[in-house]
C-alpha atoms as a PDB file:
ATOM      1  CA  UNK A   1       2.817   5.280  10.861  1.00  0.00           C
ATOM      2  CA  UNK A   2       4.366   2.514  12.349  1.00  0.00           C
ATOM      3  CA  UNK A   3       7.995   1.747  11.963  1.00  0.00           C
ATOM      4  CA  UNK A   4       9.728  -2.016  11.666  1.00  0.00           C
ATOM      5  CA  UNK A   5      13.010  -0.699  12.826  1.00  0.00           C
ATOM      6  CA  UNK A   6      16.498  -0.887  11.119  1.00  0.00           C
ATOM      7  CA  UNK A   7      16.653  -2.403   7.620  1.00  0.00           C
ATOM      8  CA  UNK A   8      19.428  -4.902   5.720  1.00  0.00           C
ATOM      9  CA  UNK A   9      20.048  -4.136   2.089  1.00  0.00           C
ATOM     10  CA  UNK A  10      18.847  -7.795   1.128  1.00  0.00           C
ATOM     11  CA  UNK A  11      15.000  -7.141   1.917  1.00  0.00           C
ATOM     12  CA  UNK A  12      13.583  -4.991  -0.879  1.00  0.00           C
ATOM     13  CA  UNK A  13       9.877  -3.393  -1.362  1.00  0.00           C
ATOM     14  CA  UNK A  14       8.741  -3.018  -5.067  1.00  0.00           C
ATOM     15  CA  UNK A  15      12.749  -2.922  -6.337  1.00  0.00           C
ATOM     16  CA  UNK A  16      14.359  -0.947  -3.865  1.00  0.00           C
ATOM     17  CA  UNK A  17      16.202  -2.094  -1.227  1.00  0.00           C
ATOM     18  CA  UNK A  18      16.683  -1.406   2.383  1.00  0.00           C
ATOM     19  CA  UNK A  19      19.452   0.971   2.665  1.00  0.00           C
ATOM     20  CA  UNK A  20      18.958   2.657  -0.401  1.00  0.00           C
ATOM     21  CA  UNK A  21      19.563   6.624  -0.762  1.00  0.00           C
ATOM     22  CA  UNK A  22      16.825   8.924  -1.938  1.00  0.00           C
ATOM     23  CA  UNK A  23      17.905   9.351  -5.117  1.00  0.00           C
ATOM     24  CA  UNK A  24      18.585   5.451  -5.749  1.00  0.00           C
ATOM     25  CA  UNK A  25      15.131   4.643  -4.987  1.00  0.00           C
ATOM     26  CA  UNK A  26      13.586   7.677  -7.229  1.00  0.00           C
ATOM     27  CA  UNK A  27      15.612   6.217  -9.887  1.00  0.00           C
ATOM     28  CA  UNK A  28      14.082   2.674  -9.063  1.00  0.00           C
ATOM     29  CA  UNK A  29      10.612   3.779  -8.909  1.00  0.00           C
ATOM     30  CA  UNK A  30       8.862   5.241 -12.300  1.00  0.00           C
ATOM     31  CA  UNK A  31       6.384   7.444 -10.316  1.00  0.00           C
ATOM     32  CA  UNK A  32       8.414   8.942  -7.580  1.00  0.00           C
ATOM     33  CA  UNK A  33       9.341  12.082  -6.812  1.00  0.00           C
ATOM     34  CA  UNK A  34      11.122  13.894  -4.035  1.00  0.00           C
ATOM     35  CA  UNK A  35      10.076  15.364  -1.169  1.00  0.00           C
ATOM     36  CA  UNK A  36      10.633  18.092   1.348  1.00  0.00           C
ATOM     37  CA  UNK A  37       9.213  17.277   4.834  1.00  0.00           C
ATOM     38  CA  UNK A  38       8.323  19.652   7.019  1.00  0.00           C
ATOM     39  CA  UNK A  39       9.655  19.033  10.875  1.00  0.00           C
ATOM     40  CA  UNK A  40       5.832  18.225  11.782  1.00  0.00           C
ATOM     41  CA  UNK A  41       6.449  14.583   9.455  1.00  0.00           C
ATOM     42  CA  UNK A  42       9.745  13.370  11.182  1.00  0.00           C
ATOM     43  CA  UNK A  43       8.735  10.088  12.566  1.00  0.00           C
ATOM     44  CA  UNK A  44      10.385   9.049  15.573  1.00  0.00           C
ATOM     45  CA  UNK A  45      10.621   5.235  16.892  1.00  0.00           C
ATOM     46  CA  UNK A  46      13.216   3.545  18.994  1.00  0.00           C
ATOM     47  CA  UNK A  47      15.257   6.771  19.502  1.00  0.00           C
ATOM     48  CA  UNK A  48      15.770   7.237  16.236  1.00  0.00           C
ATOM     49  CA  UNK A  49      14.067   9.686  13.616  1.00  0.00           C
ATOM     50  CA  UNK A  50      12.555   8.884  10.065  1.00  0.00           C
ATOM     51  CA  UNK A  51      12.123  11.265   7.256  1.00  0.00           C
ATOM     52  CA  UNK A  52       9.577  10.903   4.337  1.00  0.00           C
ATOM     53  CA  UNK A  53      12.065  11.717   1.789  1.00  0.00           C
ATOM     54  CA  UNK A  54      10.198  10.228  -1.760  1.00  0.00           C
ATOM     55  CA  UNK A  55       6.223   9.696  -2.062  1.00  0.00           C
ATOM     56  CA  UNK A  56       4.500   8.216  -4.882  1.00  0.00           C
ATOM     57  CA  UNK A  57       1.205   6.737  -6.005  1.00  0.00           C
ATOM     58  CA  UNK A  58       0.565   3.768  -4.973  1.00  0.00           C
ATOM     59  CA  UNK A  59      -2.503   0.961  -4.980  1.00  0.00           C
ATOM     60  CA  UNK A  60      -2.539  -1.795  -3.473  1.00  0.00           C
ATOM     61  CA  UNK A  61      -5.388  -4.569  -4.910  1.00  0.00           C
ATOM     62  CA  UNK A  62      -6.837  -1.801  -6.326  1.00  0.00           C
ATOM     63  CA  UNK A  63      -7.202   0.830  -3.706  1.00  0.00           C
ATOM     64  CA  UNK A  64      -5.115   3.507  -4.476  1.00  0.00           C
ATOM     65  CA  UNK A  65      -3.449   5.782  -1.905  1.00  0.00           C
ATOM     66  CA  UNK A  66       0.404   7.465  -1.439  1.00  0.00           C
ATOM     67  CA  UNK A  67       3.468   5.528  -0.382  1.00  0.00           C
ATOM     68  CA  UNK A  68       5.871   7.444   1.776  1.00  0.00           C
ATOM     69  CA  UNK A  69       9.407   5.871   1.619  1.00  0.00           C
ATOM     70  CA  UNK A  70      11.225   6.956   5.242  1.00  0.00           C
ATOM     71  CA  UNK A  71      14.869   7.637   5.413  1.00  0.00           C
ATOM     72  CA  UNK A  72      17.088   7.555   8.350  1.00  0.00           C
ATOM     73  CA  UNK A  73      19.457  10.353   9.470  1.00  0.00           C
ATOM     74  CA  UNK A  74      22.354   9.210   7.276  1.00  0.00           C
ATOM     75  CA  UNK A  75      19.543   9.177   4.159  1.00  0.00           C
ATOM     76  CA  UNK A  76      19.266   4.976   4.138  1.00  0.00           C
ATOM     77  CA  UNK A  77      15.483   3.770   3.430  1.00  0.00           C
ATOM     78  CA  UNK A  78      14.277   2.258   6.238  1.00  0.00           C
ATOM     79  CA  UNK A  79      10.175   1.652   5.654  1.00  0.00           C
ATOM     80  CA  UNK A  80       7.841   2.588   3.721  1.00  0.00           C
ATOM     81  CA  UNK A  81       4.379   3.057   4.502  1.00  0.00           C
ATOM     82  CA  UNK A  82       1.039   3.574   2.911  1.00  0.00           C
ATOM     83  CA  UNK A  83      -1.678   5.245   3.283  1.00  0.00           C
ATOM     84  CA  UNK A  84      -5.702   4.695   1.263  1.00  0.00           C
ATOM     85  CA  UNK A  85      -7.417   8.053   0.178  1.00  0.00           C
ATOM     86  CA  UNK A  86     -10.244   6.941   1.453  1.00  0.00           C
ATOM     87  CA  UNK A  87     -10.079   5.497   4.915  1.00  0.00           C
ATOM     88  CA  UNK A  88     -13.446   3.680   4.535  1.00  0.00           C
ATOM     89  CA  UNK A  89     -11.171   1.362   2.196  1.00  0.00           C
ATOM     90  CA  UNK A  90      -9.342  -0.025   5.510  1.00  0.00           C
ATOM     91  CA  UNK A  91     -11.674  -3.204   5.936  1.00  0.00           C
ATOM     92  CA  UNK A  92     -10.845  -3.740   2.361  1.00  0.00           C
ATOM     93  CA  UNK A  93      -7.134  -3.478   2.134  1.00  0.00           C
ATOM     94  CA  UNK A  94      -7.235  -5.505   5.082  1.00  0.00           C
ATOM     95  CA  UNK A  95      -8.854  -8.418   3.114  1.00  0.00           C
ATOM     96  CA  UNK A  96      -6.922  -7.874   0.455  1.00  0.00           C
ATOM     97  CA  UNK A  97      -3.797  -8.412   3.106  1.00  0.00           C
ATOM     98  CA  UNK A  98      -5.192 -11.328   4.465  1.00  0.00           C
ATOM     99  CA  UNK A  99      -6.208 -13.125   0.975  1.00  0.00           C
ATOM    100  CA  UNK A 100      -2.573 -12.413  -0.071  1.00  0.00           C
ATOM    101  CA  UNK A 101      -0.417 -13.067   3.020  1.00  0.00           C
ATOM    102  CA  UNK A 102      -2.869 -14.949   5.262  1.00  0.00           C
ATOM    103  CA  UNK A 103      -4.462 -14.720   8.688  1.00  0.00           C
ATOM    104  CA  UNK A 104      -1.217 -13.569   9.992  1.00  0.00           C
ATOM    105  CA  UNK A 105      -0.682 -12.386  13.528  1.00  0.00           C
ATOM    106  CA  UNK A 106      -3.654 -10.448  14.995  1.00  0.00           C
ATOM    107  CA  UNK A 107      -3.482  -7.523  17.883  1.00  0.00           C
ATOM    108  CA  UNK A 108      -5.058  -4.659  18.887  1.00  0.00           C
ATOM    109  CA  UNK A 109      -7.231  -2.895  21.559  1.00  0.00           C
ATOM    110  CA  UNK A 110     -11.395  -1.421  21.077  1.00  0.00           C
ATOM    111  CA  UNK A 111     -11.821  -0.841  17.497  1.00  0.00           C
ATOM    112  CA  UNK A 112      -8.528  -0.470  16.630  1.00  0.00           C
ATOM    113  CA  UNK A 113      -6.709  -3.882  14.716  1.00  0.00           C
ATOM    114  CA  UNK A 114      -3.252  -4.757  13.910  1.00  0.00           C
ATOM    115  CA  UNK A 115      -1.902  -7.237  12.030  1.00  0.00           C
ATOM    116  CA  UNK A 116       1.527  -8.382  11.424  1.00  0.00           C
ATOM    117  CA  UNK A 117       2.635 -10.592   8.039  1.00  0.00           C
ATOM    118  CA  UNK A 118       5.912 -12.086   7.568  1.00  0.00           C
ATOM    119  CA  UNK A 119       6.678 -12.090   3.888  1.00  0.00           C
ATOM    120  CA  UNK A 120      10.557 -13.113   3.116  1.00  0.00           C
ATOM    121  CA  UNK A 121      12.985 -10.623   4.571  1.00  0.00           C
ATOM    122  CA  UNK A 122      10.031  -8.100   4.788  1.00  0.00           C
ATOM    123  CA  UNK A 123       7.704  -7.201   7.644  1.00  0.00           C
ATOM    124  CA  UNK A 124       3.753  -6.138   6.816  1.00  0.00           C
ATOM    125  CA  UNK A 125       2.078  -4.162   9.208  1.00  0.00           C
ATOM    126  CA  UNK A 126      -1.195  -2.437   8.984  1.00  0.00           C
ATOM    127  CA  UNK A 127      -3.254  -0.887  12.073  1.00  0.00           C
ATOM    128  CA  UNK A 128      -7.078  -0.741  10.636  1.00  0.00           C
ATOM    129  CA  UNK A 129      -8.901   1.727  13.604  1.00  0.00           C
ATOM    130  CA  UNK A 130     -10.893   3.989  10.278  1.00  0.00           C
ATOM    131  CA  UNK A 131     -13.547   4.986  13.651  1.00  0.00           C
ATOM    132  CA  UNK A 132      -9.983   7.495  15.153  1.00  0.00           C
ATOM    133  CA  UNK A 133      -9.168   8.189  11.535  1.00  0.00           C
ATOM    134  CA  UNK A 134      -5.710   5.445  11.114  1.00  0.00           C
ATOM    135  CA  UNK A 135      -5.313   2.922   8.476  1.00  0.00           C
ATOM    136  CA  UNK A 136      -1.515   2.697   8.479  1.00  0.00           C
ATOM    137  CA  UNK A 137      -0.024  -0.013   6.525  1.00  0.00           C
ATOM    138  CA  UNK A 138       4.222  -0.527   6.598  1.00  0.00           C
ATOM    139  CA  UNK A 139       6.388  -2.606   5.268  1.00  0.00           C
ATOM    140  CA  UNK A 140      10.402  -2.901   6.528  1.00  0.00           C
ATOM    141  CA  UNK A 141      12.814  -5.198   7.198  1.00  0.00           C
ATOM    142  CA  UNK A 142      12.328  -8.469   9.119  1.00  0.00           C
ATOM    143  CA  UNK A 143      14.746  -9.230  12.626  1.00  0.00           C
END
């Protein structure tokens, strides 16, 4: 998972907002539910640590997956990422990415892609490397 660092509350993904608490975005989010992570999901980026607080079902252009909504140590929703069921999807959502956002910014290293999109207050990232088993997509706050 990739994080886009700390979020203001004007960005939003799918009518929550950056900054939210857990149990704002559950009541946002029809198909939510909480979650308990176990130590082994805490996410740390930029000396700071991200919980996985609220999952849910989630497709995106019709490949369907689980979004994980992270939380900061004071419980304020930083990013939320997504991940396909089936990794062999990756070159699809990818597409899917591109015919919705555009080309965007493209990176990477070997087999392994990134891609950066810029929509509004809201960052899209996705790392597409299905041959080491990652297709990572995020979404956070912009600046």
């Amino acid at each position: 998972m990739l994080a886009l660092g700390a979020a203001p509350a004007q960005a939003e993904w799918e009518g929550t907002a950056w900054g939210m608490s857990p149990q704002e975005t559950l009541a946002v989010l029809d198909t939510a539910r909480s979650h308990k992570p176990a130590q082994s999901e805490t996410f740390e980026y930029d000396g700071a640590s991200y919980m996985p607080m609220v999952k849910m079902p989630y497709t995106v252009d019709g490949i369907t997956g689980e979004a994980a909504l992270l939380f900061d140590g004071s419980d304020s929703l930083q990013f939320v990422t997504f991940s396909p069921e089936d990794i062999g999807q990756c070159d699809a959502l990818t597409e899917a990415l591109k015919a919705q956002y555009g080309t965007g910014d493209e990176s990477g290293f070997g087999a392994t892609a990134i891609y950066n999109w810029a929509d509004g207050d809201t960052i899209i990232r996705l790392t597409n490397s299905p041959s080491i088993g990652i297709c990572a997509l995020s979404y956070g706050a912009a600046g």
